[in-house]
C-alpha atoms as a PDB file:
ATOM      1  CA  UNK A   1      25.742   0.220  19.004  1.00  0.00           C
ATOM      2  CA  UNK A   2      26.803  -1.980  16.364  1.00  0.00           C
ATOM      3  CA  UNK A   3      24.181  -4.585  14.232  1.00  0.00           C
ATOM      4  CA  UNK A   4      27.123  -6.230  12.408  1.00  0.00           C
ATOM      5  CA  UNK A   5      27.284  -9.237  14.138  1.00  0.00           C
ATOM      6  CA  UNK A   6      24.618  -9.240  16.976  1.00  0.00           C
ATOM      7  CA  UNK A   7      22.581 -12.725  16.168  1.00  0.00           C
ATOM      8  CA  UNK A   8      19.227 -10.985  17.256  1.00  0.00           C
ATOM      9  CA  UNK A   9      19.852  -8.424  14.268  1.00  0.00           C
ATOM     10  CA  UNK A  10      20.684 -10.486  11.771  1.00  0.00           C
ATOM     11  CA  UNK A  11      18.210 -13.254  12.647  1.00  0.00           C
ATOM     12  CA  UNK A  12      15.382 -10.117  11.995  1.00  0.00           C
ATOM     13  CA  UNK A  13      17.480  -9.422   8.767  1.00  0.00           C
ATOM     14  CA  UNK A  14      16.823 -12.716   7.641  1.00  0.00           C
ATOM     15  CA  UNK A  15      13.151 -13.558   8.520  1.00  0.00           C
ATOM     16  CA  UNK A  16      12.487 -10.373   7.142  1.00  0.00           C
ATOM     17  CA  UNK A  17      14.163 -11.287   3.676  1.00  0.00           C
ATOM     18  CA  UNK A  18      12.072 -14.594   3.453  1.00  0.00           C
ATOM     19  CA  UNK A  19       8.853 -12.859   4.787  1.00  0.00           C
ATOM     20  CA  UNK A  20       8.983 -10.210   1.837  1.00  0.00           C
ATOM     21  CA  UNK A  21      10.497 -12.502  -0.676  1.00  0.00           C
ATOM     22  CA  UNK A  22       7.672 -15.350   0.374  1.00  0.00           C
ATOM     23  CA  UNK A  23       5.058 -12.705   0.383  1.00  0.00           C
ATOM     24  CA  UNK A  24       6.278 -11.005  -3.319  1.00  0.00           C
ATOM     25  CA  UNK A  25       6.191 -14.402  -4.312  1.00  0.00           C
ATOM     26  CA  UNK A  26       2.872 -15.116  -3.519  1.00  0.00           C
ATOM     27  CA  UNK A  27       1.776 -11.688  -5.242  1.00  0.00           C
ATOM     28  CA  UNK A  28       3.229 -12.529  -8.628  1.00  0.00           C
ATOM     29  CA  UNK A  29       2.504 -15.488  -9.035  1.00  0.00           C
ATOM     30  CA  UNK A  30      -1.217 -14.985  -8.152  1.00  0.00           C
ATOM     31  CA  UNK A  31      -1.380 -11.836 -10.221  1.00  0.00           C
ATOM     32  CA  UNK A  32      -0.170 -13.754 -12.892  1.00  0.00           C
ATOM     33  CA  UNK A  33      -2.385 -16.901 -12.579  1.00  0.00           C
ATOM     34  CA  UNK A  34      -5.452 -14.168 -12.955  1.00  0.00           C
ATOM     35  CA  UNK A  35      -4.262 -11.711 -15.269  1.00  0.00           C
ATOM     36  CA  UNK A  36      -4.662 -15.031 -17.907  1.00  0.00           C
ATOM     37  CA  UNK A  37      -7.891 -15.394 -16.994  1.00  0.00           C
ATOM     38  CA  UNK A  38     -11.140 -12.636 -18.535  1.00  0.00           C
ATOM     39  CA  UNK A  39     -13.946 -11.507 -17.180  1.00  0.00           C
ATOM     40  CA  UNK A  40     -17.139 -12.044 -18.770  1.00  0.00           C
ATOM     41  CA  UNK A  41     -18.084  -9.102 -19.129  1.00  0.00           C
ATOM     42  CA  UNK A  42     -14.907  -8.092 -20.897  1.00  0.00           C
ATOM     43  CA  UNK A  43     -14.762  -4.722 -19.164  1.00  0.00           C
ATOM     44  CA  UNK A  44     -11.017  -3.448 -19.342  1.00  0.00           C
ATOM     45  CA  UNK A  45      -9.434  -1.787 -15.723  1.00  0.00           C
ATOM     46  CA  UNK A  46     -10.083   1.350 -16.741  1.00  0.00           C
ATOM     47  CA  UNK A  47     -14.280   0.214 -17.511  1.00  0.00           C
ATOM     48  CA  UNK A  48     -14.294  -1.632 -13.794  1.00  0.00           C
ATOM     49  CA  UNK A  49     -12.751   1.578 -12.195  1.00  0.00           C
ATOM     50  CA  UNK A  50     -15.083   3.749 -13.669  1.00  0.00           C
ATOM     51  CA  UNK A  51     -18.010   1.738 -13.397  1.00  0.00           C
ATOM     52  CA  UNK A  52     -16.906   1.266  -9.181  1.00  0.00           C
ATOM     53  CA  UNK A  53     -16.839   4.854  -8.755  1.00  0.00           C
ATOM     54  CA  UNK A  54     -20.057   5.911 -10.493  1.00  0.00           C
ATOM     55  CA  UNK A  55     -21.897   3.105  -8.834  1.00  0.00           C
ATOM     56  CA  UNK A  56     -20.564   5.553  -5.724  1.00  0.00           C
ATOM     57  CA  UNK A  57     -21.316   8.432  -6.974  1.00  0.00           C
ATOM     58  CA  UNK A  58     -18.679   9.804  -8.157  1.00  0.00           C
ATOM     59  CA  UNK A  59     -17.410  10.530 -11.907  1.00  0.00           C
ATOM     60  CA  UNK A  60     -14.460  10.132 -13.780  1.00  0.00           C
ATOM     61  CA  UNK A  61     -13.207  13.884 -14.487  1.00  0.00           C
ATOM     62  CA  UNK A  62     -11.765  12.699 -17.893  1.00  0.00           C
ATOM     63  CA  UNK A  63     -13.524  13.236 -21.248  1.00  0.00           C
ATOM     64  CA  UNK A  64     -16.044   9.301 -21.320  1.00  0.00           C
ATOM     65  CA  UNK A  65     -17.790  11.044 -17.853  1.00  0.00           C
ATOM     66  CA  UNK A  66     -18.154  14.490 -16.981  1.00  0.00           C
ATOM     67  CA  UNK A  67     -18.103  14.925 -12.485  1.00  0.00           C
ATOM     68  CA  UNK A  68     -21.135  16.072 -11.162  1.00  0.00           C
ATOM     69  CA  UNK A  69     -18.906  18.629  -9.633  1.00  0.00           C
ATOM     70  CA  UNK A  70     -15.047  19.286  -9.470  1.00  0.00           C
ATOM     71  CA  UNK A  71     -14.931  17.992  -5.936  1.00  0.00           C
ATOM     72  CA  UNK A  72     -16.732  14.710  -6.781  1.00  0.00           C
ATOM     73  CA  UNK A  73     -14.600  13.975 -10.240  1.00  0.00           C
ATOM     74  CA  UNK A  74     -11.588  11.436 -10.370  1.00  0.00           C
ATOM     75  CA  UNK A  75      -9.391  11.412 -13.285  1.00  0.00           C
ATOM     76  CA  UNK A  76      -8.485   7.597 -14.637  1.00  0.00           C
ATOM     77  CA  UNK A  77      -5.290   7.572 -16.093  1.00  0.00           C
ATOM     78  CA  UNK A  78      -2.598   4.825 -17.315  1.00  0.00           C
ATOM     79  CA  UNK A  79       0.748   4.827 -16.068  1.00  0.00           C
ATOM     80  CA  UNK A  80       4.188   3.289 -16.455  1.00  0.00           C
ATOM     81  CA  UNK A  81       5.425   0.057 -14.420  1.00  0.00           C
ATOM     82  CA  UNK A  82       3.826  -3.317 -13.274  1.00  0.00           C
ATOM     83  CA  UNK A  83       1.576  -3.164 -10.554  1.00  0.00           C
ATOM     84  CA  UNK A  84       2.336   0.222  -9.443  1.00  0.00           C
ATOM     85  CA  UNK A  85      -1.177   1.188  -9.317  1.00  0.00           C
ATOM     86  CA  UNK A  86      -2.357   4.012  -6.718  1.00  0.00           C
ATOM     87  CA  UNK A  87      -4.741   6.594  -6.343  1.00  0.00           C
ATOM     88  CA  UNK A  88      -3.702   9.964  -5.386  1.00  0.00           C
ATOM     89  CA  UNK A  89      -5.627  12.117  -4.016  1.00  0.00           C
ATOM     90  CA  UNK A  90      -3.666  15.534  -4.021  1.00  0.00           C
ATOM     91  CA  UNK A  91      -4.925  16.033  -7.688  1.00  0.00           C
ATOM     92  CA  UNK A  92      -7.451  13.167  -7.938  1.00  0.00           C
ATOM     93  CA  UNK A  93      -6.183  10.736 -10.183  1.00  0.00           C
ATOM     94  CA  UNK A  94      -6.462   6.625 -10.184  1.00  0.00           C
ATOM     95  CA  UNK A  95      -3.220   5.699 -11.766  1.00  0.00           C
ATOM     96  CA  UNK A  96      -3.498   2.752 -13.484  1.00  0.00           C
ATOM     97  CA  UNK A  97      -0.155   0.339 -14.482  1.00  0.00           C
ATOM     98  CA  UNK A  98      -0.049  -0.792 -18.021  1.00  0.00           C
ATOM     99  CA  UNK A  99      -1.403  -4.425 -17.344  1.00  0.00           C
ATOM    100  CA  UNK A 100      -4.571  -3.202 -15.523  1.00  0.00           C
ATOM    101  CA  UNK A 101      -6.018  -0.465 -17.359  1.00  0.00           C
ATOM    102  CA  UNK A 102      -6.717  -2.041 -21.142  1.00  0.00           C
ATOM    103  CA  UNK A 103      -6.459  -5.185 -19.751  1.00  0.00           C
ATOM    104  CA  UNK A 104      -9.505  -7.338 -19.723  1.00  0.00           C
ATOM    105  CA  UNK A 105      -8.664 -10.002 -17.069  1.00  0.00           C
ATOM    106  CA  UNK A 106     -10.106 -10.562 -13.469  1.00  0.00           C
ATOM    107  CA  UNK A 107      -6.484  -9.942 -11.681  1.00  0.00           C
ATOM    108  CA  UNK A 108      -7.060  -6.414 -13.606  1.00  0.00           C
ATOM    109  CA  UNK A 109     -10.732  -5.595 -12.364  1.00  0.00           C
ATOM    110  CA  UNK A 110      -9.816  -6.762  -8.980  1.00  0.00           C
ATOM    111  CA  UNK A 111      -6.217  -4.392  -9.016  1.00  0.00           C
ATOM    112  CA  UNK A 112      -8.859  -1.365 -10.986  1.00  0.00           C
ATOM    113  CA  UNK A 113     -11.834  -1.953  -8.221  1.00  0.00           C
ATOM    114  CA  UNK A 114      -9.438  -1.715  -5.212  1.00  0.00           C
ATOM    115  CA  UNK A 115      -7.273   1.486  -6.709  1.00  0.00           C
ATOM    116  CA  UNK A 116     -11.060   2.901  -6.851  1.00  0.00           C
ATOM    117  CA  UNK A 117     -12.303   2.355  -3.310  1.00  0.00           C
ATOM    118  CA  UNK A 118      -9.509   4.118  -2.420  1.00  0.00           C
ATOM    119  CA  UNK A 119     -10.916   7.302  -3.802  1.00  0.00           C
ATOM    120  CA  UNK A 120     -14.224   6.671  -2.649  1.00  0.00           C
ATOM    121  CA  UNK A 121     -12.031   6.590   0.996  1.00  0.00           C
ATOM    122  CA  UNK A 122     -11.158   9.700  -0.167  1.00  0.00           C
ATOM    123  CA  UNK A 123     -14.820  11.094  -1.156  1.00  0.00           C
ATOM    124  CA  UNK A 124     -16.598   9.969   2.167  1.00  0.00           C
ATOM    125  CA  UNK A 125     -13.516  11.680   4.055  1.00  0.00           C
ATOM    126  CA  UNK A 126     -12.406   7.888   5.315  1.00  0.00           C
ATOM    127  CA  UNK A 127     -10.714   8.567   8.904  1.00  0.00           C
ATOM    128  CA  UNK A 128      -7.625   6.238   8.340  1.00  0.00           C
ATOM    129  CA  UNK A 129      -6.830   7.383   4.798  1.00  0.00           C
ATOM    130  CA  UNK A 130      -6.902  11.123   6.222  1.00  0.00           C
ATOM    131  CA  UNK A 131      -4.751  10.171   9.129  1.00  0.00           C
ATOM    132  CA  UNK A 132      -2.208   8.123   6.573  1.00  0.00           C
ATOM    133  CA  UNK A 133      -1.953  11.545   4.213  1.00  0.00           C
ATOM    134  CA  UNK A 134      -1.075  13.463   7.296  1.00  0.00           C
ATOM    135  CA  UNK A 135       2.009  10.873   8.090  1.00  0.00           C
ATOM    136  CA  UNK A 136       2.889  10.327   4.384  1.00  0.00           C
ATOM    137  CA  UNK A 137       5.667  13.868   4.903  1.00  0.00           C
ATOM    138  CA  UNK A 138       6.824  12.106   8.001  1.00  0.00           C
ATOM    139  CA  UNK A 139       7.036   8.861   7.161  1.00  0.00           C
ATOM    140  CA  UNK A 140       8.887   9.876   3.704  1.00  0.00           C
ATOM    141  CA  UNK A 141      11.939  11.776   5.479  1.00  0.00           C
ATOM    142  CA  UNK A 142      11.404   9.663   8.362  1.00  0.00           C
ATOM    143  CA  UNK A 143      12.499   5.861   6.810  1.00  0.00           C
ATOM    144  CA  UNK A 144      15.467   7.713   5.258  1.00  0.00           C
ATOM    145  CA  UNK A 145      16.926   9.872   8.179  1.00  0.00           C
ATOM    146  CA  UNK A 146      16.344   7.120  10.724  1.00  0.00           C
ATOM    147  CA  UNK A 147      19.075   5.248  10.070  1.00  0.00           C
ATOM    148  CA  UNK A 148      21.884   8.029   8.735  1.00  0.00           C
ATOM    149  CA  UNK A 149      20.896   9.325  12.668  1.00  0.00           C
ATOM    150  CA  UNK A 150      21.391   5.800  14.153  1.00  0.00           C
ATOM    151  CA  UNK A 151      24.423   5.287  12.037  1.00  0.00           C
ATOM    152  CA  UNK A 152      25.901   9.056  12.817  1.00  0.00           C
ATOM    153  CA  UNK A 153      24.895   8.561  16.457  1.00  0.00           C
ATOM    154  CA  UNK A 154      26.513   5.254  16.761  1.00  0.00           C
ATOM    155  CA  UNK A 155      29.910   6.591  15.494  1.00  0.00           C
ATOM    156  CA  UNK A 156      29.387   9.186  18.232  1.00  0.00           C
ATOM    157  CA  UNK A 157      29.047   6.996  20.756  1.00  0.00           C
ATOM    158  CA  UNK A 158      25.517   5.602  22.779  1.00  0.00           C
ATOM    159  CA  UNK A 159      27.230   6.321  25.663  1.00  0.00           C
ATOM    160  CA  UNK A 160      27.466   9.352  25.004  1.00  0.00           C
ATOM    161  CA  UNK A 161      24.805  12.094  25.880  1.00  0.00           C
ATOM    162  CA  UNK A 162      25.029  12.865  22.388  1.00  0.00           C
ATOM    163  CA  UNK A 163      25.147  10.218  20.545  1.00  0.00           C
ATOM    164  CA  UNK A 164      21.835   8.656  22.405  1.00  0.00           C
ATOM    165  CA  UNK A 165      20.239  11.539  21.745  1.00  0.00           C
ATOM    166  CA  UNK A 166      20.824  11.756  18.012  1.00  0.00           C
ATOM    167  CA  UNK A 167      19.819   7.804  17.905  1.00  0.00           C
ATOM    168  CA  UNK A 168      17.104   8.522  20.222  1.00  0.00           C
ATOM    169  CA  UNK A 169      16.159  11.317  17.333  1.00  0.00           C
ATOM    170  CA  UNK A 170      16.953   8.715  14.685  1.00  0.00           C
ATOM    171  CA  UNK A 171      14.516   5.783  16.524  1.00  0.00           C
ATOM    172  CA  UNK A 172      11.608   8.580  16.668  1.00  0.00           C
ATOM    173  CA  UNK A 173      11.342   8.855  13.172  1.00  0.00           C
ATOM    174  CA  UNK A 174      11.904   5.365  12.359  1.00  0.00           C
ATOM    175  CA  UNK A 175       8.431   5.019  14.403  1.00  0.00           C
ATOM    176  CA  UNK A 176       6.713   7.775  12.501  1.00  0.00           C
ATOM    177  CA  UNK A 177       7.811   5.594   9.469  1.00  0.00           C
ATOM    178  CA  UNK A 178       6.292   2.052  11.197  1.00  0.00           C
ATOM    179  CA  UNK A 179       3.118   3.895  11.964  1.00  0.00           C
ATOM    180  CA  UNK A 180       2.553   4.992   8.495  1.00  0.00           C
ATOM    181  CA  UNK A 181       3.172   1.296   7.828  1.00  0.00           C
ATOM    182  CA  UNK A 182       0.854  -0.202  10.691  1.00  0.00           C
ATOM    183  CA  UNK A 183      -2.000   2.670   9.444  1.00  0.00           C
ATOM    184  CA  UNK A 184      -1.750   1.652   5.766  1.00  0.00           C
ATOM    185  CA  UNK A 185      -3.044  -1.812   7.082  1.00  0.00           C
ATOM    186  CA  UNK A 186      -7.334  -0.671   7.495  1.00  0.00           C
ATOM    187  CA  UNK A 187      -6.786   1.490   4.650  1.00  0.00           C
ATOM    188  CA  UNK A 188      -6.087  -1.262   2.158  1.00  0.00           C
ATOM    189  CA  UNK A 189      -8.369  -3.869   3.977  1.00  0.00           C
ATOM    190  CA  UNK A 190     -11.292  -1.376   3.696  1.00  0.00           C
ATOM    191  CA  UNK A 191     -10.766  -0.580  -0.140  1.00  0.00           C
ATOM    192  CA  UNK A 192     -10.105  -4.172  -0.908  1.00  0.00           C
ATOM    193  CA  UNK A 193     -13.391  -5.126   1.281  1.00  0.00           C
ATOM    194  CA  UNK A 194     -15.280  -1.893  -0.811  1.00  0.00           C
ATOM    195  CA  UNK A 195     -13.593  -3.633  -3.937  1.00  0.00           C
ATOM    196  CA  UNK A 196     -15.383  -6.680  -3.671  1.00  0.00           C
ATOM    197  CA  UNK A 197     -18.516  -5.184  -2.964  1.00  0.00           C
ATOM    198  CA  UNK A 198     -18.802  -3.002  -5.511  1.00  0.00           C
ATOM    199  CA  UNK A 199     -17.677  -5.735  -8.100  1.00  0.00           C
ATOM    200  CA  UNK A 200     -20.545  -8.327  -7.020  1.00  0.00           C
ATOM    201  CA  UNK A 201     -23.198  -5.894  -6.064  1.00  0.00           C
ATOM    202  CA  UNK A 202     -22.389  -4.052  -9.947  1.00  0.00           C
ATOM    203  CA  UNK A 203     -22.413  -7.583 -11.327  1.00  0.00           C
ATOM    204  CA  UNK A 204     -19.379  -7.088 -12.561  1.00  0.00           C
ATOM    205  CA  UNK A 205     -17.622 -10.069 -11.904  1.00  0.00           C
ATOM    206  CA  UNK A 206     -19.525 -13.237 -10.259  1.00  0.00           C
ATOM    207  CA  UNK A 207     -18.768 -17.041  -9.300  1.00  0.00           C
ATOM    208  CA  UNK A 208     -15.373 -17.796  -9.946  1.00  0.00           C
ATOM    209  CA  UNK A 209     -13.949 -14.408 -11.123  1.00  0.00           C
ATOM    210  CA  UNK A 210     -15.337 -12.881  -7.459  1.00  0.00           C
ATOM    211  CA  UNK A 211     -13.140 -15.380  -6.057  1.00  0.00           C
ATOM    212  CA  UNK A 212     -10.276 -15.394  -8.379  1.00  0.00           C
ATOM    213  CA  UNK A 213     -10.685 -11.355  -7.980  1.00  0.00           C
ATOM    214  CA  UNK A 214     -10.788 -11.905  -4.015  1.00  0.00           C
ATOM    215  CA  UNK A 215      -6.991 -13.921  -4.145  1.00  0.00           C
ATOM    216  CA  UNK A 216      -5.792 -11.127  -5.993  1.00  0.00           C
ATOM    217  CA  UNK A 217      -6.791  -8.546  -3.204  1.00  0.00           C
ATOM    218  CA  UNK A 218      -5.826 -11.135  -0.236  1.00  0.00           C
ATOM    219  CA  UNK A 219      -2.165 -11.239  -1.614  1.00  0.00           C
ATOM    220  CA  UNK A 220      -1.883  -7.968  -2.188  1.00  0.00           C
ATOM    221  CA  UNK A 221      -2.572  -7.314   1.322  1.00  0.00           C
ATOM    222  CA  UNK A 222      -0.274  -9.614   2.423  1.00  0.00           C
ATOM    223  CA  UNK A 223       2.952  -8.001   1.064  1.00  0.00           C
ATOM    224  CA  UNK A 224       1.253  -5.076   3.435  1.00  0.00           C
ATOM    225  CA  UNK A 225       1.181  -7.102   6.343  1.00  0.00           C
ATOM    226  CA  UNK A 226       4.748  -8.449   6.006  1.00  0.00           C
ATOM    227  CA  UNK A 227       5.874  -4.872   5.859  1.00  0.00           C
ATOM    228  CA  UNK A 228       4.092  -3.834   8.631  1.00  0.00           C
ATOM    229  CA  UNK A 229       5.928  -6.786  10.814  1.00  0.00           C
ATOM    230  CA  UNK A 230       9.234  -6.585   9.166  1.00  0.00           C
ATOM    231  CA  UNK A 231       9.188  -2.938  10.215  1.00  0.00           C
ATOM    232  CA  UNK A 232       7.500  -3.541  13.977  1.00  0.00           C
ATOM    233  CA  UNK A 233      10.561  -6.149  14.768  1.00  0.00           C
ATOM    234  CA  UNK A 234      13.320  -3.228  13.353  1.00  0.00           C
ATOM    235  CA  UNK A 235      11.866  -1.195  15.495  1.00  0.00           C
ATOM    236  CA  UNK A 236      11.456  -3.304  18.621  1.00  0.00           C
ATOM    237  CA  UNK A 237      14.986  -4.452  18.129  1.00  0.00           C
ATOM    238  CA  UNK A 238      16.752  -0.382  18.349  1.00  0.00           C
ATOM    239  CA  UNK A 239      14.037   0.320  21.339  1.00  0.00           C
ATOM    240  CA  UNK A 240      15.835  -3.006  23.152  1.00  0.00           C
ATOM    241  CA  UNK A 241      19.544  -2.075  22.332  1.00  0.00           C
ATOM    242  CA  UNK A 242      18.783   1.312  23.085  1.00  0.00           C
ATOM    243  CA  UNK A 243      18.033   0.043  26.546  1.00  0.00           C
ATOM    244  CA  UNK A 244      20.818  -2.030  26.948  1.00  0.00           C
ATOM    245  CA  UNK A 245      23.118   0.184  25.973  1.00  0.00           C
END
């Protein structure tokens, strides 16, 4: 088993190079085209967040809102990086990046809202989000084992009893790694589709900003997609030459 120079491999290599650079493209550059334009309102990412999560019942557990109980409370925070926003919800925190949480524009409230219906996921108990939690260990050691196994069991030999069994290994988590990926899909769709809501039925953005908010979200989304596909056609591709060999 060698990738080198099979044209199926590096054909995969190369669509999924464009596919992520095309989609990380379109991410910047529509982040960017928002994040010069403000809301209204003038609410900052840290405001929308908070406003998205009481307007669900739930309260920010730092010192501007005090959680109706420890359970319920979700610690806003700023972080380091650009758009490296997540929620986390081991300790409850909405970790905003630098350009979303004092920022004022609509690619911030539309970054801020989404980050927040992810822990509202978390608050209603959201099946998906529990099931992606539950593969994030796997998935973790899983996309960087995978291929040391294929590697290792390629130098042993596929033939081999072996060496297919230690790529066999290596395949399995590379799958536990794609279905993380293929999971993460109706998580994000479902905060980005609780995003919106809560922004137009909060009146927090309206008109143009909703829409500017909603291109923000789509892209986003994208770059999830792509990875998703890039990682389906790796994996289809070692199932295949598995076979073969």
């Amino acid at each position: 088993m060698y990738f080198g120079f099979d044209p199926t491999w590096i054909l995969i290599m190369f669509v999924s190079v464009v596919l992520g650079g095309v989609t990380q493209g379109y991410i910047t550059s529509t982040y960017r085209k928002w994040s010069q334009v403000g809301t209204t309102r003038g609410m900052t990412g840290a405001q929308v967040a908070q406003r998205v999560l009481e307007s669900n019942g739930i309260g920010d557990s730092g010192a501007t809102v005090q959680p109706a109980s420890a359970r319920r409370g979700v610690r806003i925070q700023p972080i380091g990086g650009s758009l490296t926003d997540n929620y986390d919800p081991r300790n409850k925190t909405l970790n905003l990046s630098e350009g979303v949480y004092g920022s004022s524009s609509v690619a911030a409230a539309g970054v801020a809202a989404h980050e927040a219906g992810h822990a509202v996921q978390d608050a209603e108990g959201y099946v998906w989000g529990k099931v992606r939690t539950l593969l994030v260990p796997a998935a973790s050691f899983g996309s960087g084992a995978a291929w040391v196994l294929i590697f290792v069991g390629a130098l042993i030999g596929a033939a081999s009893y072996m060496g297919h069994f230690v790529i066999l290994t290596g395949i399995a988590f590379y799958a536990a790694a794609v279905l993380f990926q293929v999971v993460t899909l109706p998580v994000e769709f479902d905060a980005s589709r609780r995003a919106m809501a809560s922004l137009e039925a909060t009146g927090t953005l309206s008109g143009e900003q909703l829409g500017g908010a909603r291109q923000v979200l789509t892209a986003a989304a994208l770059t999830y997609v792509a990875a998703a596909l890039i990682a389906l056609l790796q994996l289809l591709y070692l199932l295949g030459f598995l076979r073969r060999d």
